[in-house]
Protein backbone atom coordinates (compact mmCIF):
# COMPACT_ATOMS: atom_id res chain seq x y z
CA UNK A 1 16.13 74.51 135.70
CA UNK A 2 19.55 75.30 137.09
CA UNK A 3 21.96 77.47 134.70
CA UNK A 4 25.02 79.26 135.57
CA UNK A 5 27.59 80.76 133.42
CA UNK A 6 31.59 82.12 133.33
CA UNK A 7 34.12 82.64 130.88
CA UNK A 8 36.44 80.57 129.63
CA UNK A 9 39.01 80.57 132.28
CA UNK A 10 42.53 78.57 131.25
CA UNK A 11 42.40 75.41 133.18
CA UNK A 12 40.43 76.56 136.12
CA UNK A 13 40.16 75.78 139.85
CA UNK A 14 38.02 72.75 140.75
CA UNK A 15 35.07 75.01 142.21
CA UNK A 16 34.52 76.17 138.96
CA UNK A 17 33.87 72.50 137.69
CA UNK A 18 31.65 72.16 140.90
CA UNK A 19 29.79 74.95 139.87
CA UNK A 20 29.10 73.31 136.56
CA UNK A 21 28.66 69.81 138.00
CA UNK A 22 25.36 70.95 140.28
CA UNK A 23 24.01 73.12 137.44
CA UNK A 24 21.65 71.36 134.52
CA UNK A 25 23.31 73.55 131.91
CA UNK A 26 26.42 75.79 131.84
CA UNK A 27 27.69 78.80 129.30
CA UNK A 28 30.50 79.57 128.39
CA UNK A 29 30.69 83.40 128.21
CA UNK A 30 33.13 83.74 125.29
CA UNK A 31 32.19 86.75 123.75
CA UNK A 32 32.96 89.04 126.60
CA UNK A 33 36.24 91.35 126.68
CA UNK A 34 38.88 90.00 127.58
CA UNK A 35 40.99 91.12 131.12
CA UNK A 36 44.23 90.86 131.08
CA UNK A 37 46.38 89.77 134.01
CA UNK A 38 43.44 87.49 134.58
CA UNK A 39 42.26 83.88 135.08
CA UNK A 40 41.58 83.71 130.87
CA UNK A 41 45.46 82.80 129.85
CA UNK A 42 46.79 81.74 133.18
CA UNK A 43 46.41 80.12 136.58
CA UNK A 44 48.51 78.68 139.53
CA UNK A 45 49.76 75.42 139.73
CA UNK A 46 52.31 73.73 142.22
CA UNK A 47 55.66 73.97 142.23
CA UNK A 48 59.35 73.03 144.12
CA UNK A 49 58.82 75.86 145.66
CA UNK A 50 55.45 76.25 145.81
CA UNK A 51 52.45 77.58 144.16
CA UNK A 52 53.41 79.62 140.95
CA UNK A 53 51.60 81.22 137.98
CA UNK A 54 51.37 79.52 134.38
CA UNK A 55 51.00 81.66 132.19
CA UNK A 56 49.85 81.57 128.13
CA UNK A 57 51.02 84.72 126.81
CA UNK A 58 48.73 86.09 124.15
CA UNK A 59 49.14 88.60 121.56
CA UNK A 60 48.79 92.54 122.03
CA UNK A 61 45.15 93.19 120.98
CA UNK A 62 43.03 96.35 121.75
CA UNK A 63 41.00 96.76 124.64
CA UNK A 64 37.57 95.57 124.60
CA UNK A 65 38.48 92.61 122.08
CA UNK A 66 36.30 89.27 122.84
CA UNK A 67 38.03 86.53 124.44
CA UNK A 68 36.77 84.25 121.54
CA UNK A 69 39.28 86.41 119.22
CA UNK A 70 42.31 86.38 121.57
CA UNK A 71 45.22 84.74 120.04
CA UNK A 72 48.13 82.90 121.64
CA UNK A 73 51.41 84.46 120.97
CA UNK A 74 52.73 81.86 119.46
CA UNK A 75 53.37 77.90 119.15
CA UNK A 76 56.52 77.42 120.69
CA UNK A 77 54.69 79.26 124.19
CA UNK A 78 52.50 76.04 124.04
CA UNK A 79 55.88 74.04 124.27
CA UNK A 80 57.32 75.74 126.96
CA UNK A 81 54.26 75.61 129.09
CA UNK A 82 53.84 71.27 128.48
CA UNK A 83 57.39 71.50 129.48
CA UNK A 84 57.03 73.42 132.72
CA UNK A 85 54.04 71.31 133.60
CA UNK A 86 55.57 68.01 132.97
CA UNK A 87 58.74 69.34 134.84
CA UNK A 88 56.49 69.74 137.69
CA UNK A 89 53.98 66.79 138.22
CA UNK A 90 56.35 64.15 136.64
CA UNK A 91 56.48 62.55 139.95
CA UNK A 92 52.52 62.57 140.58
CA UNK A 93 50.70 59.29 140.76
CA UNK A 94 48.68 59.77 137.50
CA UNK A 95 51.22 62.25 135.47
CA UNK A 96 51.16 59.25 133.00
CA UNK A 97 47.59 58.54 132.75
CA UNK A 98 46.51 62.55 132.40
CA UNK A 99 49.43 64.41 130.52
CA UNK A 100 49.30 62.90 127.07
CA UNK A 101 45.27 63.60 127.29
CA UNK A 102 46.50 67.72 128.34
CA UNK A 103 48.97 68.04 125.78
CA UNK A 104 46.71 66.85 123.29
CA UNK A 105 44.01 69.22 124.39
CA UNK A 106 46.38 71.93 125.00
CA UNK A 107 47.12 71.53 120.68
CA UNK A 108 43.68 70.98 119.87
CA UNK A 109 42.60 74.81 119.80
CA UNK A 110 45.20 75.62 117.69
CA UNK A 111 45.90 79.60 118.43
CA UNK A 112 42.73 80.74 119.38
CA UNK A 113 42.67 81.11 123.29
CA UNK A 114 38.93 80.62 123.52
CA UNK A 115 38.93 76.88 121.40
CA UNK A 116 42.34 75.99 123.68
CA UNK A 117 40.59 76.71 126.95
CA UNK A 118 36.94 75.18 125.79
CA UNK A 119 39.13 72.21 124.83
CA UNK A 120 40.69 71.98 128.56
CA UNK A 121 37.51 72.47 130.01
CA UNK A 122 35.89 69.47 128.21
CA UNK A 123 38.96 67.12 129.20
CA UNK A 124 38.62 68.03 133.10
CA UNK A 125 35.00 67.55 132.74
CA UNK A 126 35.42 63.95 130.88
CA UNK A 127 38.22 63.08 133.63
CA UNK A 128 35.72 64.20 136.45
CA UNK A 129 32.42 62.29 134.78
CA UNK A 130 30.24 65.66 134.95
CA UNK A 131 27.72 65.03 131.98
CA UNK A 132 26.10 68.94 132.08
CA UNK A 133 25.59 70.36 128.51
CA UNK A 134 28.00 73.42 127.58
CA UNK A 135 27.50 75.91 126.00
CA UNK A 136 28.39 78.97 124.16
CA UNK A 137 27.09 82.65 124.81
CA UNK A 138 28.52 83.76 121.41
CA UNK A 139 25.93 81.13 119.85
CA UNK A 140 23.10 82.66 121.42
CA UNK A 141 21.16 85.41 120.07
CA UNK A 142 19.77 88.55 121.57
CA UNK A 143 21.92 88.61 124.98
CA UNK A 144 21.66 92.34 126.18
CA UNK A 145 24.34 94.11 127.37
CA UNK A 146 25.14 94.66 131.51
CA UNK A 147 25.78 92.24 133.91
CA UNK A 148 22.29 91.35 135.18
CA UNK A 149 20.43 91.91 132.29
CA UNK A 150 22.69 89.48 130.36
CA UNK A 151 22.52 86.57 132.78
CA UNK A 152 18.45 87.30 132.80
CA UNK A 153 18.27 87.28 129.00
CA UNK A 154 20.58 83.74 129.07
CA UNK A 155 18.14 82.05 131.78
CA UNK A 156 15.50 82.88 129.49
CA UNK A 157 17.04 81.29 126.41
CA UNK A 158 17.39 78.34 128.28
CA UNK A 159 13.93 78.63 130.26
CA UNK A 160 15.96 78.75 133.36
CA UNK A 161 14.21 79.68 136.67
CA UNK A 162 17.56 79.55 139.26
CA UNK A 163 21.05 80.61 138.40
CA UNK A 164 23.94 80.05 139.93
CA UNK A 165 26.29 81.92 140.94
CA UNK A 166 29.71 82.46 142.88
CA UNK A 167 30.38 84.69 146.07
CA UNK A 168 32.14 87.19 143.41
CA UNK A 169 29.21 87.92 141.74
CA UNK A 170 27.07 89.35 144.24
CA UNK A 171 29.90 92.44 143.28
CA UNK A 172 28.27 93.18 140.00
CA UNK A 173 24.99 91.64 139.55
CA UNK A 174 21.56 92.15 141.24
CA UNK A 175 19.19 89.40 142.87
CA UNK A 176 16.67 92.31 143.23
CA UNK A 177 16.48 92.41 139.69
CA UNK A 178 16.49 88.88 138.99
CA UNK A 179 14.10 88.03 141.09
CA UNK A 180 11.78 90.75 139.64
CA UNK A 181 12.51 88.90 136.51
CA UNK A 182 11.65 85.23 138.03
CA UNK A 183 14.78 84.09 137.88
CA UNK A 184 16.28 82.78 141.84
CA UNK A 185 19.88 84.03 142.15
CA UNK A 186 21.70 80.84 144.16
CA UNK A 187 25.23 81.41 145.63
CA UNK A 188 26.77 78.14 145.72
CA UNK A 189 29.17 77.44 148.33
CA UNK A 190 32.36 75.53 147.91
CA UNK A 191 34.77 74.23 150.34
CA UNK A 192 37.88 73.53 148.92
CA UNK A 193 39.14 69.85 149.72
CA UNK A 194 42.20 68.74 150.68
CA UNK A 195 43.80 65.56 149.03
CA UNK A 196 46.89 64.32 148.64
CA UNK A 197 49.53 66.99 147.19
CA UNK A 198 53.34 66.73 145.55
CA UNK A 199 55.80 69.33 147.07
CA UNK A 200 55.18 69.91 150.84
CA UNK A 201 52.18 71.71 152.74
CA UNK A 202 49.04 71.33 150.97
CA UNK A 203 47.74 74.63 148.93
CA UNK A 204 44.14 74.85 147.99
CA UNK A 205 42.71 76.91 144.70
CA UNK A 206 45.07 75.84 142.43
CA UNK A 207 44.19 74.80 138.39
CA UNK A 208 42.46 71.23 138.82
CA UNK A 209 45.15 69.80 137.07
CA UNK A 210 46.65 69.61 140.51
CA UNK A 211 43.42 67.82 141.68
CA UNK A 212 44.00 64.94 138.35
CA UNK A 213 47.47 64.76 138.27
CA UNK A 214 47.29 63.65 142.06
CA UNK A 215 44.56 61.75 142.36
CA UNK A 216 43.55 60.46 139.12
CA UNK A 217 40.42 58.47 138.68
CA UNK A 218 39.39 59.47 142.55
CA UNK A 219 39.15 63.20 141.68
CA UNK A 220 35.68 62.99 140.56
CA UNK A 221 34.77 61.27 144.24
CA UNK A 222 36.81 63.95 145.97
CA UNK A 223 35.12 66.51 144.06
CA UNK A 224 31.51 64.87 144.41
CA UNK A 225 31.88 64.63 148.08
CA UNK A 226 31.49 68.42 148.72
């Protein structure tokens, strides 16, 4: 069994959906601190004049606070945001078809970061057709602390024997020691694709809403064809 894991990033890039899609079970790691200035409230979408952040500001909270207790700053930050994301992708083939879906989504988690982002994440993966459960790490009992033991004790909850993970890892986790554990650490590789793009030159890495909002119903063949 294939499991691989990451937090609940807001509206992330499509190789993190990739990473899910070739994994037979994914979690969510909610209960870890949350980083500011990081992927967790904010990534980069396209713009007039080019690729820009979008940012959901959060409240002041101390350090070491779990993302699943983060809380947006406040409602009217969820407005502005629709608003600069409909100001941008208005003109995209399937604004229509995907926005009312996001802005829906983006309201469902009311002002808990964590629930706003899971909700995201389960929209991309119904518009992309990637069926792998999700789950939660702050649902699972007895995860130990560190970086390597924690992804050992998650395979093990889940009777996983490979996990997957992305080039960044290898920067804080050990294969040595999973492999001691018999657990197969797999870096999965993901070239970024290019596809049709609003506003000049094409820029890769950006939130897949760039990836549905251009392509639509095709995304999940562009994506699949990696």
């Amino acid at each position: 069994m294939k499991i691989s894991s990451h937090q609940p990033n807001f509206i992330p890039w499509a190789g993190y959906f990739y990473k899910i899609s070739i994994s037979d079970a994914f979690v969510i790691a909610d209960d870890l601190d949350y980083s500011r200035k990081s992927y967790i409230n904010r990534n980069r979408i396209k713009t007039p004049e080019g690729s820009e952040w979008l940012t959901l500001p959060v409240k002041k909270m101390p350090l070491g606070t779990p993302i699943n207790e983060i809380e947006i700053s406040c409602a009217d930050d969820v407005s502005k945001l629709l608003k600069t994301v409909k100001s941008c992708y208005a003109r995209a083939a399937y604004f229509k078809m995907f926005f009312e879906k996001f802005e829906e989504a983006m309201w469902s988690g009311g002002s808990n970061l964590s629930e706003i982002n899971i909700a995201l994440i389960n929209l991309v993966l119904r518009e992309l057709k990637i069926e792998t459960p999700i789950y939660r790490t702050s649902a699972l009992s007895e995860i130990a602390a560190g970086s390597t033991d924690r992804i050992i004790s998650i395979c093990r909850a889940f009777g996983a024997d490979t996990y997957i993970s992305g080039l960044g890892g290898q920067n804080y986790q050990s294969a040595e020691l999973m492999k001691a554990n018999g657990i197969e650490c797999r870096v999965y590789k993901f070239r970024h694709p290019e596809y049709s793009q609003l506003w000049g030159k094409f820029e890769a890495n950006l939130s897949v809403i760039d990836l549905i909002f251009n392509c639509g119903p095709d995304a999940e063949r562009i994506l699949k064809s990696i």
